[in-house]
PDB file of N, CA and C in Angstrom:
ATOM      1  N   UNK A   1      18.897  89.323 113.928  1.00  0.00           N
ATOM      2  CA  UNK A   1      19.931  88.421 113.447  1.00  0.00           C
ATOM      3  C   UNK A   1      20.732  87.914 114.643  1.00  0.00           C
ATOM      4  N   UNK A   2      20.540  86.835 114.587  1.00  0.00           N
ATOM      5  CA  UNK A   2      21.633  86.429 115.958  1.00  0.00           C
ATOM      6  C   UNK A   2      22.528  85.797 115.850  1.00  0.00           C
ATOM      7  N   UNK A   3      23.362  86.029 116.751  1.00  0.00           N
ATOM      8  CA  UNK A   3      25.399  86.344 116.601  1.00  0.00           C
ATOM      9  C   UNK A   3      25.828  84.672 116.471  1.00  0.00           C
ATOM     10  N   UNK A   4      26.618  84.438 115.761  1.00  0.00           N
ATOM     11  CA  UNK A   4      27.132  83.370 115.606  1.00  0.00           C
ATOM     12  C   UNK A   4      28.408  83.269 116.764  1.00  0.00           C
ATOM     13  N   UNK A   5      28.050  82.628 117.949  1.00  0.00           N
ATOM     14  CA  UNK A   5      29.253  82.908 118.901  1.00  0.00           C
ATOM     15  C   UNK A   5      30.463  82.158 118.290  1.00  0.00           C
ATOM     16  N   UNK A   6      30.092  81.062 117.721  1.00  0.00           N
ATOM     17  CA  UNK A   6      31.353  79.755 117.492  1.00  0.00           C
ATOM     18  C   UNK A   6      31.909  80.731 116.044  1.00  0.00           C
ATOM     19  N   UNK A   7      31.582  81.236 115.160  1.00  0.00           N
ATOM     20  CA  UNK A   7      32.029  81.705 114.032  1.00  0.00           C
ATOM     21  C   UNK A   7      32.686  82.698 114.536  1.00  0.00           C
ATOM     22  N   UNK A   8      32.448  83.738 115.527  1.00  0.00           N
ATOM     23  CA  UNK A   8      32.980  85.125 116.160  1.00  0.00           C
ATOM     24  C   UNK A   8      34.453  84.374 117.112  1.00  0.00           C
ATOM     25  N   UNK A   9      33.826  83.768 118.021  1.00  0.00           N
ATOM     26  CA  UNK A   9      35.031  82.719 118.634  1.00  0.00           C
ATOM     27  C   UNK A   9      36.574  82.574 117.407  1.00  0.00           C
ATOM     28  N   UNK A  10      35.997  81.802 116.145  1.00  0.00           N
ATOM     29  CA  UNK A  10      36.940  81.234 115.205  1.00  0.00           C
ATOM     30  C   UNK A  10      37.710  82.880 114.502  1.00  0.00           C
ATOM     31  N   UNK A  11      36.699  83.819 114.461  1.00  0.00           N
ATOM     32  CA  UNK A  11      37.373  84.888 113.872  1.00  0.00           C
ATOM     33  C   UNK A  11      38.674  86.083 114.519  1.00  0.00           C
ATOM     34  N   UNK A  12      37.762  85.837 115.964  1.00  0.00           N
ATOM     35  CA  UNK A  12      38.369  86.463 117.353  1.00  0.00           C
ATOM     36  C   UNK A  12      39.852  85.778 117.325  1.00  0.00           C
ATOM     37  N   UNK A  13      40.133  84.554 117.286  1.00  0.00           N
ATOM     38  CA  UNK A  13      41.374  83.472 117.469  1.00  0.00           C
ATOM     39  C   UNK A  13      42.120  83.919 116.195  1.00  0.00           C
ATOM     40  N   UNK A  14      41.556  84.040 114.919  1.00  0.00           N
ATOM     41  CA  UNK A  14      42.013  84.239 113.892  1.00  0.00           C
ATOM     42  C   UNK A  14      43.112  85.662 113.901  1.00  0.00           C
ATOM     43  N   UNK A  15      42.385  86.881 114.408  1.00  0.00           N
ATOM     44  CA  UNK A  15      42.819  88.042 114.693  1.00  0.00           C
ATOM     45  C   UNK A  15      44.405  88.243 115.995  1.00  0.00           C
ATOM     46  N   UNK A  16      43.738  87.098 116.873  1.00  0.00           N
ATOM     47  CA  UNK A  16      44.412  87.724 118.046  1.00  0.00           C
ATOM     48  C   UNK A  16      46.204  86.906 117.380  1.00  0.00           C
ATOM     49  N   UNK A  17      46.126  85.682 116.595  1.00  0.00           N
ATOM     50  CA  UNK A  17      47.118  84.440 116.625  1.00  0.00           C
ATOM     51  C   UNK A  17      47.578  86.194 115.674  1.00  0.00           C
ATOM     52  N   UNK A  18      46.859  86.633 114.443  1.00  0.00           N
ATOM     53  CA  UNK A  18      48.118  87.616 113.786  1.00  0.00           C
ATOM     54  C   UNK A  18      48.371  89.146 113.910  1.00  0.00           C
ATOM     55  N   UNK A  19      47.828  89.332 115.094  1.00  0.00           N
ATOM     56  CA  UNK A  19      47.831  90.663 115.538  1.00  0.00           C
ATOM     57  C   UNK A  19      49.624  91.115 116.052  1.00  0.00           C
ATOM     58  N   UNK A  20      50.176  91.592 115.409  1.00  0.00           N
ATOM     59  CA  UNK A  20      51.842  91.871 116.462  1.00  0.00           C
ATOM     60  C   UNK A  20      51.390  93.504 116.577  1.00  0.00           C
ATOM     61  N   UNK A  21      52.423  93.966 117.513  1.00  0.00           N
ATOM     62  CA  UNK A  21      52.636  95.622 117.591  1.00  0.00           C
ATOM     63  C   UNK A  21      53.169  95.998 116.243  1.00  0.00           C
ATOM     64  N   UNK A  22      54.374  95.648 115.747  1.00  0.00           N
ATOM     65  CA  UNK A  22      54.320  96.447 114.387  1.00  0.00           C
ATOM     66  C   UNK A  22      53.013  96.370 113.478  1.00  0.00           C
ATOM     67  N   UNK A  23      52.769  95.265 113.467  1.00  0.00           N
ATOM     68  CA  UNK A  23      51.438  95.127 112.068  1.00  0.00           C
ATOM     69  C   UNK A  23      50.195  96.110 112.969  1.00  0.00           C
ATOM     70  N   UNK A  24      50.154  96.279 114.330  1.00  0.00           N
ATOM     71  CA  UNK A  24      48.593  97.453 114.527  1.00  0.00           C
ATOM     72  C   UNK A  24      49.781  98.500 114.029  1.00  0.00           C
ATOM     73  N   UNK A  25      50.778  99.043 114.202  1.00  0.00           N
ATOM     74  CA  UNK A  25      51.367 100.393 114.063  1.00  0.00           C
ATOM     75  C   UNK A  25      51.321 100.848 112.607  1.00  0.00           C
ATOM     76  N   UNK A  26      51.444  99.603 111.841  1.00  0.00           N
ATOM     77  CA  UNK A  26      51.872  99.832 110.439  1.00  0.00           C
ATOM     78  C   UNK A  26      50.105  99.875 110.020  1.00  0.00           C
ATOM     79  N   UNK A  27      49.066  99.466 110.305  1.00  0.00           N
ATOM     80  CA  UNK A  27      47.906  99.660 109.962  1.00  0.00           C
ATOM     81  C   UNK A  27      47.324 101.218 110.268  1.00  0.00           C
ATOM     82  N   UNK A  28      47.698 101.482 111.774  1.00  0.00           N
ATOM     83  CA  UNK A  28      47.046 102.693 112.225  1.00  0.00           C
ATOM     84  C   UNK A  28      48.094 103.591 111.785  1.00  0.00           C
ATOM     85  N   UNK A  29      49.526 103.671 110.968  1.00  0.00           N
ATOM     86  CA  UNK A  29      49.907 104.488 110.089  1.00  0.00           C
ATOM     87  C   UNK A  29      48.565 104.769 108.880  1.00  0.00           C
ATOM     88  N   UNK A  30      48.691 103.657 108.416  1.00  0.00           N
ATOM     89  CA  UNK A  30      47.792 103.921 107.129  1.00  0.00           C
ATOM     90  C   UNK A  30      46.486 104.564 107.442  1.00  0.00           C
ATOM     91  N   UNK A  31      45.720 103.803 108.336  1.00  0.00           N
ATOM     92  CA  UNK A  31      44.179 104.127 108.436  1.00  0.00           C
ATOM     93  C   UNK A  31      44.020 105.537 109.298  1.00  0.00           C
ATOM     94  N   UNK A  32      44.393 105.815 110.195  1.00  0.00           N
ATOM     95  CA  UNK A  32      44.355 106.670 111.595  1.00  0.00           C
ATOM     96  C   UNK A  32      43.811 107.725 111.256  1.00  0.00           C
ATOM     97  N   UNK A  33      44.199 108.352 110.355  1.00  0.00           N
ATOM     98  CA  UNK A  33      43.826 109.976 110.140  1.00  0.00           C
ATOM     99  C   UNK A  33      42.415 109.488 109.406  1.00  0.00           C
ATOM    100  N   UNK A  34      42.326 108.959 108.477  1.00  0.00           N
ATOM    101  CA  UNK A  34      40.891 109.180 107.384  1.00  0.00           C
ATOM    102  C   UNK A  34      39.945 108.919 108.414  1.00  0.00           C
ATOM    103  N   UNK A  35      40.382 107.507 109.232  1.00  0.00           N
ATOM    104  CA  UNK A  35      38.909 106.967 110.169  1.00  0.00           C
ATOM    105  C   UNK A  35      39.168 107.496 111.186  1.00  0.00           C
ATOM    106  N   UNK A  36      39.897 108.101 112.025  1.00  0.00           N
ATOM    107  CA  UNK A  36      39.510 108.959 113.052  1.00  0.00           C
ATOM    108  C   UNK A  36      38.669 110.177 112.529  1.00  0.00           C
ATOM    109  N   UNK A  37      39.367 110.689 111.819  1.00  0.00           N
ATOM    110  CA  UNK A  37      38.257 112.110 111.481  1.00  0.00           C
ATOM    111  C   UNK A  37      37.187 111.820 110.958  1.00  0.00           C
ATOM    112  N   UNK A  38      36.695 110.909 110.223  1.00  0.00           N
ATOM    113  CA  UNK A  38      35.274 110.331 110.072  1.00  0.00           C
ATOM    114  C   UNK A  38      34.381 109.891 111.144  1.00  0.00           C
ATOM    115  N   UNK A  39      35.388 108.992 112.464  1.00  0.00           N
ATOM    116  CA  UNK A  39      34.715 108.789 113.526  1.00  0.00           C
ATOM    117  C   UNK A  39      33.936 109.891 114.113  1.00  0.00           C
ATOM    118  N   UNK A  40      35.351 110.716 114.173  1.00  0.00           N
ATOM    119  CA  UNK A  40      34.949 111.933 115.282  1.00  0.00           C
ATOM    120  C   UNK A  40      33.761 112.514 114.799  1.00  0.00           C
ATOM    121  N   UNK A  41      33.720 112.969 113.089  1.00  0.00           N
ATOM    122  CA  UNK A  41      32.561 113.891 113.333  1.00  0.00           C
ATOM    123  C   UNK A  41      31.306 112.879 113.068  1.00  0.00           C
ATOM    124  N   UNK A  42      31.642 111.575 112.889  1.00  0.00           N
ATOM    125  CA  UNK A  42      29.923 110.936 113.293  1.00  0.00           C
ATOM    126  C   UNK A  42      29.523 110.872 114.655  1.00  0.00           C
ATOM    127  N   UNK A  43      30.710 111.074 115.698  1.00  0.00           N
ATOM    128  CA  UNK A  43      30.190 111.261 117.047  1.00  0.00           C
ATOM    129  C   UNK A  43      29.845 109.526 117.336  1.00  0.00           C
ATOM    130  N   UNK A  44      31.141 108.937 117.640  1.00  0.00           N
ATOM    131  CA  UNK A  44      30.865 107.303 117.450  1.00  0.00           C
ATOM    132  C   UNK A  44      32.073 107.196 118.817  1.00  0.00           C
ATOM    133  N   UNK A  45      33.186 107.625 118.986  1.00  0.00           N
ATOM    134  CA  UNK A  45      33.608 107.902 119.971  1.00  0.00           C
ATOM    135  C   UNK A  45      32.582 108.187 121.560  1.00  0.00           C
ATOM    136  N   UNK A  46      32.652 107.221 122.973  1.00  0.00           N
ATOM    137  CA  UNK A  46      32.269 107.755 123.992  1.00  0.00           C
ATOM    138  C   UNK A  46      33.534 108.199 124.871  1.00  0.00           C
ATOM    139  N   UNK A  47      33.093 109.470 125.535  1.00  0.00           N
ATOM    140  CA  UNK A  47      34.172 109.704 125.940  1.00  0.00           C
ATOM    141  C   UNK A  47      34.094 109.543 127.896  1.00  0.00           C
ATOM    142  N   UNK A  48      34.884 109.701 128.341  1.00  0.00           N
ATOM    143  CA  UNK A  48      34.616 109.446 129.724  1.00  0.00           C
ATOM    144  C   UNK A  48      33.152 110.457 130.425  1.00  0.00           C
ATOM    145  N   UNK A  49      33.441 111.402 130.240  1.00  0.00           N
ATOM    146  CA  UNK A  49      31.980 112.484 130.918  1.00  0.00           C
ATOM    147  C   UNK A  49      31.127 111.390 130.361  1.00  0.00           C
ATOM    148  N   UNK A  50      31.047 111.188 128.916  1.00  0.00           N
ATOM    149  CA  UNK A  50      29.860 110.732 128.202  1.00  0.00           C
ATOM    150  C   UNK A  50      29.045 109.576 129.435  1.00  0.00           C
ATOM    151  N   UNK A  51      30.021 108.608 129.564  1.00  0.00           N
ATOM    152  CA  UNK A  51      29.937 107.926 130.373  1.00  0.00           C
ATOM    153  C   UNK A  51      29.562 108.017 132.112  1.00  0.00           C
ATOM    154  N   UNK A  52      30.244 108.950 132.530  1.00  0.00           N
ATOM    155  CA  UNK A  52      29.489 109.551 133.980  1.00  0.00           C
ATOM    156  C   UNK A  52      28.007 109.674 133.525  1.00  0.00           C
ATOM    157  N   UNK A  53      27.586 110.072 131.896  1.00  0.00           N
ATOM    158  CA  UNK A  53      26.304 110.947 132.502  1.00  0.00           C
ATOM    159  C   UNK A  53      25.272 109.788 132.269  1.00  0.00           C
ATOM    160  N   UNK A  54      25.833 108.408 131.159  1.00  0.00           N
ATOM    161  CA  UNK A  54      24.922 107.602 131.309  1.00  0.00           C
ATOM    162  C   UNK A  54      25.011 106.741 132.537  1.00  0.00           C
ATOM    163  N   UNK A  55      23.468 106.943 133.122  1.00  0.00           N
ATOM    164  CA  UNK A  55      22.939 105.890 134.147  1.00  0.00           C
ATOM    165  C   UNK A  55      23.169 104.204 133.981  1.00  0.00           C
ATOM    166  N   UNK A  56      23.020 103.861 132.654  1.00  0.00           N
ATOM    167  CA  UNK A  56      23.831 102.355 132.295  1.00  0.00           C
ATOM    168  C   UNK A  56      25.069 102.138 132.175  1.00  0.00           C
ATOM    169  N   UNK A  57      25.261 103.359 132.003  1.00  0.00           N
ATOM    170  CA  UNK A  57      27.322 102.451 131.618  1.00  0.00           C
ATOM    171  C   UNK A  57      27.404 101.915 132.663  1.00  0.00           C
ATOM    172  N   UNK A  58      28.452 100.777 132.639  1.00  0.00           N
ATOM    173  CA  UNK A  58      29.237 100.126 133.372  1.00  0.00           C
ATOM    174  C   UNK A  58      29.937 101.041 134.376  1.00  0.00           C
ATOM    175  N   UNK A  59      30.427 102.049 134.577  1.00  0.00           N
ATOM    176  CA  UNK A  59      30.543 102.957 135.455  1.00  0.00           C
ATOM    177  C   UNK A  59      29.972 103.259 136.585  1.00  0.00           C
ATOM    178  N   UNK A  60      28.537 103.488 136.309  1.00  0.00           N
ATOM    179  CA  UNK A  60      27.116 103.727 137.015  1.00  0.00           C
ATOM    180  C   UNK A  60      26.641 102.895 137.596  1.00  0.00           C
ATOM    181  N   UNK A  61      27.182 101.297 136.790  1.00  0.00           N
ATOM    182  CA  UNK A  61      26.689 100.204 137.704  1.00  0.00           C
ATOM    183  C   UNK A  61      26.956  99.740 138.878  1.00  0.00           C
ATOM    184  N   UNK A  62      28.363 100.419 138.745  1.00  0.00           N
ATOM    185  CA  UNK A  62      29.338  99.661 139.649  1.00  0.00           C
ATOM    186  C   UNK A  62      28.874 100.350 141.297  1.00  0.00           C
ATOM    187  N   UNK A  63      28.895  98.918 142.119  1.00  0.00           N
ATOM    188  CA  UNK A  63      29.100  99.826 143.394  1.00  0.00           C
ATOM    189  C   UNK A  63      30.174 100.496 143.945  1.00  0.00           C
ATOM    190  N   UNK A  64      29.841 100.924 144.939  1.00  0.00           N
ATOM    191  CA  UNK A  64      30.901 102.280 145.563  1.00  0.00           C
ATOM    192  C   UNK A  64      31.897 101.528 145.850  1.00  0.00           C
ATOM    193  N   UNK A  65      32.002 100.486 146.247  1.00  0.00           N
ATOM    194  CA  UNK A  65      33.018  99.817 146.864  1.00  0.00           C
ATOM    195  C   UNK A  65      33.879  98.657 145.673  1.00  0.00           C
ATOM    196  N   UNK A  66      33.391  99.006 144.716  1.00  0.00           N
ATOM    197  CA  UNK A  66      33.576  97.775 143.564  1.00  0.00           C
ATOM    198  C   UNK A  66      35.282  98.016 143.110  1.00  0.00           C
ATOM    199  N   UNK A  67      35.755  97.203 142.552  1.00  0.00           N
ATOM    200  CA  UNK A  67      36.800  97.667 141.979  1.00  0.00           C
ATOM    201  C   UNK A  67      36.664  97.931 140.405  1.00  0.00           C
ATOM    202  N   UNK A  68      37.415  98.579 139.745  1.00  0.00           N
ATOM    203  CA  UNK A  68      37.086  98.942 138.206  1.00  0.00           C
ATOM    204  C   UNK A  68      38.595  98.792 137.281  1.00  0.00           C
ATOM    205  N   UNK A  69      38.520  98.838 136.237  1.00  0.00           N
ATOM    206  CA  UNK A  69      39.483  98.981 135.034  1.00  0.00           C
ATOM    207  C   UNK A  69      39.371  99.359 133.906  1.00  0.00           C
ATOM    208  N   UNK A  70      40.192 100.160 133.784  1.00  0.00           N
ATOM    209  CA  UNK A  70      39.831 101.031 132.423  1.00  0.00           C
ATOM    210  C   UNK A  70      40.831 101.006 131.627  1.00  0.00           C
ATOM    211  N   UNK A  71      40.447 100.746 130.266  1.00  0.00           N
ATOM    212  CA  UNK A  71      41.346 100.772 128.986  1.00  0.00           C
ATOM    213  C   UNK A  71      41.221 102.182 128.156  1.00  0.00           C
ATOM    214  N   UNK A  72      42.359 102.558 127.995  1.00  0.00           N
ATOM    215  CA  UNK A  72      42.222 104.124 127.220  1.00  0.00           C
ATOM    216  C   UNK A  72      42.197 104.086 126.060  1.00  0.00           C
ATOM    217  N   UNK A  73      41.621 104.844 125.058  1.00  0.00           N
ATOM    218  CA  UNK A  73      41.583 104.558 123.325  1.00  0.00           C
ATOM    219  C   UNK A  73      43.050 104.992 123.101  1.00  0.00           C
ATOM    220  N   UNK A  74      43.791 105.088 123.507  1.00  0.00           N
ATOM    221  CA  UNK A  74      44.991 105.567 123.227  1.00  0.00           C
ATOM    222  C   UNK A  74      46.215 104.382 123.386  1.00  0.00           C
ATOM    223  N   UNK A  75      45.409 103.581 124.390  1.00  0.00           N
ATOM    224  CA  UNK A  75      46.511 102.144 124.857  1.00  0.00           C
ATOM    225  C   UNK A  75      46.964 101.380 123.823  1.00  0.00           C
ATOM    226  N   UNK A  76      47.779 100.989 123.163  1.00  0.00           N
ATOM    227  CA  UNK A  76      47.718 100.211 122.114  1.00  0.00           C
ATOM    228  C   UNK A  76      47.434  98.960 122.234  1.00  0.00           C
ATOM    229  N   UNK A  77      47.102  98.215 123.062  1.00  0.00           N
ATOM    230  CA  UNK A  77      47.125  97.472 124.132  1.00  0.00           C
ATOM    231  C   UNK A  77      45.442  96.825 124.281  1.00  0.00           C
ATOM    232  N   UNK A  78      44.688  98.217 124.190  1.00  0.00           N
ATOM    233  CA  UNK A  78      43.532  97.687 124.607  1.00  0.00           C
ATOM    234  C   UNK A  78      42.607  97.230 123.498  1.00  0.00           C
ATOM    235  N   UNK A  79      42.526  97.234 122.249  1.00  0.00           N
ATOM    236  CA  UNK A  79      41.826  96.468 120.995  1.00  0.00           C
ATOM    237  C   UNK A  79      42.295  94.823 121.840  1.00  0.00           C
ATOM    238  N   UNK A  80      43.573  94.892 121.963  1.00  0.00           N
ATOM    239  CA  UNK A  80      43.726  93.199 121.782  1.00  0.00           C
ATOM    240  C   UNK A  80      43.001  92.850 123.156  1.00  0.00           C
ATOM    241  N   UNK A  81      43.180  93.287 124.111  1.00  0.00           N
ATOM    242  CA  UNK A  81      42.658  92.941 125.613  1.00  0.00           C
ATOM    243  C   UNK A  81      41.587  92.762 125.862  1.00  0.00           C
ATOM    244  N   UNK A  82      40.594  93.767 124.690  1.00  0.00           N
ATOM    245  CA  UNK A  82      39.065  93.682 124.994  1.00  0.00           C
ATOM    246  C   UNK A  82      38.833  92.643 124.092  1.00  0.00           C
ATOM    247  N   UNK A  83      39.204  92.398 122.666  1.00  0.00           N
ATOM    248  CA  UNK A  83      39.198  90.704 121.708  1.00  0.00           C
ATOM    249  C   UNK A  83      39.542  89.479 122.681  1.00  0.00           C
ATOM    250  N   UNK A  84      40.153  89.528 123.707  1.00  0.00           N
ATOM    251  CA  UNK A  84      40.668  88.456 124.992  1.00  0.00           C
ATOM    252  C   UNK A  84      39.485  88.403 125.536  1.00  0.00           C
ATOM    253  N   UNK A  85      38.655  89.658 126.351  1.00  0.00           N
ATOM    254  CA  UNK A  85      37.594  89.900 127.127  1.00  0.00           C
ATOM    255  C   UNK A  85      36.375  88.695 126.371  1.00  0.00           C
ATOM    256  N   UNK A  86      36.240  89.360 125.256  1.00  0.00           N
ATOM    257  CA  UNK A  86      35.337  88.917 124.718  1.00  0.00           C
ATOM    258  C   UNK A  86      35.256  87.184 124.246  1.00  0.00           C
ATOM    259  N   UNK A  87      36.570  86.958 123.826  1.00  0.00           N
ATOM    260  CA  UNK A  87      36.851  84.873 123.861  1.00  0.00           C
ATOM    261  C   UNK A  87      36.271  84.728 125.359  1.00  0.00           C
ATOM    262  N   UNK A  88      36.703  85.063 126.159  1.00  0.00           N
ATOM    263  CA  UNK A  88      37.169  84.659 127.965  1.00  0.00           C
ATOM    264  C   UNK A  88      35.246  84.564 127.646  1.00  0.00           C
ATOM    265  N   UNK A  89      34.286  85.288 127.508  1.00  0.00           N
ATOM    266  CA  UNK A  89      32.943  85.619 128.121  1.00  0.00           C
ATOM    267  C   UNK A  89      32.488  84.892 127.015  1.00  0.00           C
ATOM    268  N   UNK A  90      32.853  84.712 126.237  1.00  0.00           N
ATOM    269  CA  UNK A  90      32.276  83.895 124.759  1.00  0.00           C
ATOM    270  C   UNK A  90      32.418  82.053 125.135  1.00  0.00           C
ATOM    271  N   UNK A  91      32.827  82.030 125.863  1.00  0.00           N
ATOM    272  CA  UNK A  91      33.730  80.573 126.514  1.00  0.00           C
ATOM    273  C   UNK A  91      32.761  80.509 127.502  1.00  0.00           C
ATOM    274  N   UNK A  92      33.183  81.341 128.742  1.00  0.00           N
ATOM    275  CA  UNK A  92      32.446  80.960 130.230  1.00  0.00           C
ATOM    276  C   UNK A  92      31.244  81.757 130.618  1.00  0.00           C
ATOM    277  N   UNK A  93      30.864  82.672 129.213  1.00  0.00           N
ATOM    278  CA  UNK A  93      29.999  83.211 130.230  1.00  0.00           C
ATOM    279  C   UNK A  93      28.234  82.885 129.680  1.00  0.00           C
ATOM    280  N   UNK A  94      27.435  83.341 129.553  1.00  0.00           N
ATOM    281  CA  UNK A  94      26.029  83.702 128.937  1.00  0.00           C
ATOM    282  C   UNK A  94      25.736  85.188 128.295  1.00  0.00           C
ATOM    283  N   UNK A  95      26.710  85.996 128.605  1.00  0.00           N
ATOM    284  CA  UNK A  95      26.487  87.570 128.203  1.00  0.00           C
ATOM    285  C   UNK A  95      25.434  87.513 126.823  1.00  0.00           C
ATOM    286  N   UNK A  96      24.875  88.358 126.469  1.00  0.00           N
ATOM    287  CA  UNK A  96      24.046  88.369 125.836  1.00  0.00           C
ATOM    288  C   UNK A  96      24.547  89.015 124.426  1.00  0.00           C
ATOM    289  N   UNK A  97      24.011  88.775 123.326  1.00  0.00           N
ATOM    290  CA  UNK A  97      24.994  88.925 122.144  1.00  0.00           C
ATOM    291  C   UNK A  97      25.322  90.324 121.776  1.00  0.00           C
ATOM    292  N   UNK A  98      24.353  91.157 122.301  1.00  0.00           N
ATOM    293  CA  UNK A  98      24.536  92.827 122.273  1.00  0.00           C
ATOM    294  C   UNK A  98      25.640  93.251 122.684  1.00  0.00           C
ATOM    295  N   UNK A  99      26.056  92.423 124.201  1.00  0.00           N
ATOM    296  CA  UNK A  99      26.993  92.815 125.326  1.00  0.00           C
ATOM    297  C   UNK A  99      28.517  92.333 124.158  1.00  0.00           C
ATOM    298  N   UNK A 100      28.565  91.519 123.438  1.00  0.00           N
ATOM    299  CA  UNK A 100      29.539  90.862 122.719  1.00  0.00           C
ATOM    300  C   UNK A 100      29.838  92.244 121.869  1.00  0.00           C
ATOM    301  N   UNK A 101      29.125  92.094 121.085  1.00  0.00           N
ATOM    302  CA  UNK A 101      29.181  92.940 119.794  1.00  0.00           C
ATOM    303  C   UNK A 101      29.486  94.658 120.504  1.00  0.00           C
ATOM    304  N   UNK A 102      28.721  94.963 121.273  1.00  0.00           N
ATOM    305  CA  UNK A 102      29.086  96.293 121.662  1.00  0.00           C
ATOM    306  C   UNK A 102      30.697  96.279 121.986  1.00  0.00           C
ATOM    307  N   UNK A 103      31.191  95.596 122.791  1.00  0.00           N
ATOM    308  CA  UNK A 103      32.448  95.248 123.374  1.00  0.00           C
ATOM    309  C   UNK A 103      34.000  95.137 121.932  1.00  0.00           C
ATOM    310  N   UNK A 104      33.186  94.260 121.257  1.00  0.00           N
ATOM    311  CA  UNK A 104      33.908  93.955 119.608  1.00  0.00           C
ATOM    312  C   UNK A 104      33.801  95.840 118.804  1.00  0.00           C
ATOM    313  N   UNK A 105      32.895  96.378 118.629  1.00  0.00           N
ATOM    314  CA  UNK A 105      32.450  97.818 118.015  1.00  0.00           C
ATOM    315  C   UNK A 105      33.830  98.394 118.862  1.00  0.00           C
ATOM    316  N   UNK A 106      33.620  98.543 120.069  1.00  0.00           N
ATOM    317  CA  UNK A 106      34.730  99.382 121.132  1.00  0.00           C
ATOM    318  C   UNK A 106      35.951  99.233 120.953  1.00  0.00           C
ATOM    319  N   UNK A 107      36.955  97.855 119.955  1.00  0.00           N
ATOM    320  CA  UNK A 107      37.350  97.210 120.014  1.00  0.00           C
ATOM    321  C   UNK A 107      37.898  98.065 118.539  1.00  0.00           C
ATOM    322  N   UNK A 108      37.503  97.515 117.650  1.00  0.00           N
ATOM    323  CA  UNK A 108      37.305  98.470 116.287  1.00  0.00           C
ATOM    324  C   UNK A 108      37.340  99.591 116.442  1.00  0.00           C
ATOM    325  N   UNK A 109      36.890 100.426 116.927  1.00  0.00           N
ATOM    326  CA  UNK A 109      36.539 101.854 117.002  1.00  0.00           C
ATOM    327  C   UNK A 109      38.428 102.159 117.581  1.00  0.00           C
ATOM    328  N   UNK A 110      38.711 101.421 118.888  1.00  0.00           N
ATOM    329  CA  UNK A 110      39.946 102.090 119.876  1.00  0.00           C
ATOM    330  C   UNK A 110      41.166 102.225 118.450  1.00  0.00           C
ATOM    331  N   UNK A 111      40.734 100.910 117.406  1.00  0.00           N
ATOM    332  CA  UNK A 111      42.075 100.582 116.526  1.00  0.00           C
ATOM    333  C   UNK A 111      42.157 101.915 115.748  1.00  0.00           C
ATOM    334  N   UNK A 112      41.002 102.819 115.644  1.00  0.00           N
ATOM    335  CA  UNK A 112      41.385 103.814 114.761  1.00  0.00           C
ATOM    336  C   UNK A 112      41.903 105.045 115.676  1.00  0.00           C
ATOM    337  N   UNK A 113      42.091 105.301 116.497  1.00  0.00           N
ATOM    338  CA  UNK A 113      41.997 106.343 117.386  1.00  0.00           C
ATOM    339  C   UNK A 113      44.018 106.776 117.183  1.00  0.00           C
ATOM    340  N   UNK A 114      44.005 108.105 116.860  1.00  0.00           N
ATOM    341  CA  UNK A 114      45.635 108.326 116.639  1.00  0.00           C
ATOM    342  C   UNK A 114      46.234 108.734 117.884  1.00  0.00           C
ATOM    343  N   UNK A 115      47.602 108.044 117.188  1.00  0.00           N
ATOM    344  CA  UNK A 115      48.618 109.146 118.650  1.00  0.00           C
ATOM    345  C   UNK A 115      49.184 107.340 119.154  1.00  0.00           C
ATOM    346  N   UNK A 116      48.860 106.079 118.918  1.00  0.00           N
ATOM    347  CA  UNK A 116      49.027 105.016 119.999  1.00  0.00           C
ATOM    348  C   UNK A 116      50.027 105.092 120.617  1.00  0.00           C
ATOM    349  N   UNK A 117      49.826 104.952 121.929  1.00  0.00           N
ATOM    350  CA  UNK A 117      51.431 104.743 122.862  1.00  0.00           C
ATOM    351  C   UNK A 117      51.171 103.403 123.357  1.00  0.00           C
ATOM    352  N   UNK A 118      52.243 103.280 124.361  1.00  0.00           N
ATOM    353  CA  UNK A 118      52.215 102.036 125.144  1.00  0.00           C
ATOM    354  C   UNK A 118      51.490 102.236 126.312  1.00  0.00           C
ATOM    355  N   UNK A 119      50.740 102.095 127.637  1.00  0.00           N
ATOM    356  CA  UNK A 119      50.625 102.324 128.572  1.00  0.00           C
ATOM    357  C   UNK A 119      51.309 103.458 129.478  1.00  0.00           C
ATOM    358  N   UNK A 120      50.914 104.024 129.991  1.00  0.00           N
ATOM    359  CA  UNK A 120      51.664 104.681 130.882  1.00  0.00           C
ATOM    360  C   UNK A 120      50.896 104.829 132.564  1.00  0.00           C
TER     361      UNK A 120
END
């Protein structure tokens, strides 16, 4: 099935124009506990080791000298940043529709994760 970029584009815009901090807080009140503990024990969460040990992550790719950035499932911050990522590469780039959708999943997944703070 292949990804409708312009429909994902229109939905992505849709999300980000009504996304505020109270409305994720007042959602991940409601949702947080049922879908985190469902996440966790489907094992849908990657966690950083996870990531050292795969040879593909983005981690692994990177050269020694590269620079990197990392968003924590805990950031409240980072659902909306990686929905940005994904317009920005949906716009200028060619990424391939897997690379989209995996990125969008990560995206979903961070919104259920409890505890949100601000950055630190």
């Amino acid at each position: 099935m292949a990804l409708d970029l312009k429909e994902l584009e229109r939905k992505l815009d849709e999300c980000l124009q009504k996304e505020t901090p109270e409305s994720l807080r007042e959602w991940l009140n409601k949702k947080r506990i049922e879908e985190a503990e469902a996440d966790m024990l489907s094992g849908q969460f990657s966690s950083f080791s996870d990531e050292l040990k795969n040879p593909q992550s983005c981690l692994n790719k990177a050269a020694d000298d590269e620079m990197i950035f990392v968003l924590r499932g805990k950031d409240i911050t980072s659902p909306r940043t990686i929905l940005d990522w994904i317009k920005t590469n949906i716009t200028y780039s060619n990424l391939p529709d897997e690379k989209l959708r995996e990125a969008f999943e990560c995206a979903l997944a961070m919104r259920k994760i409890p505890d949100k703070k601000l950055p630190d």
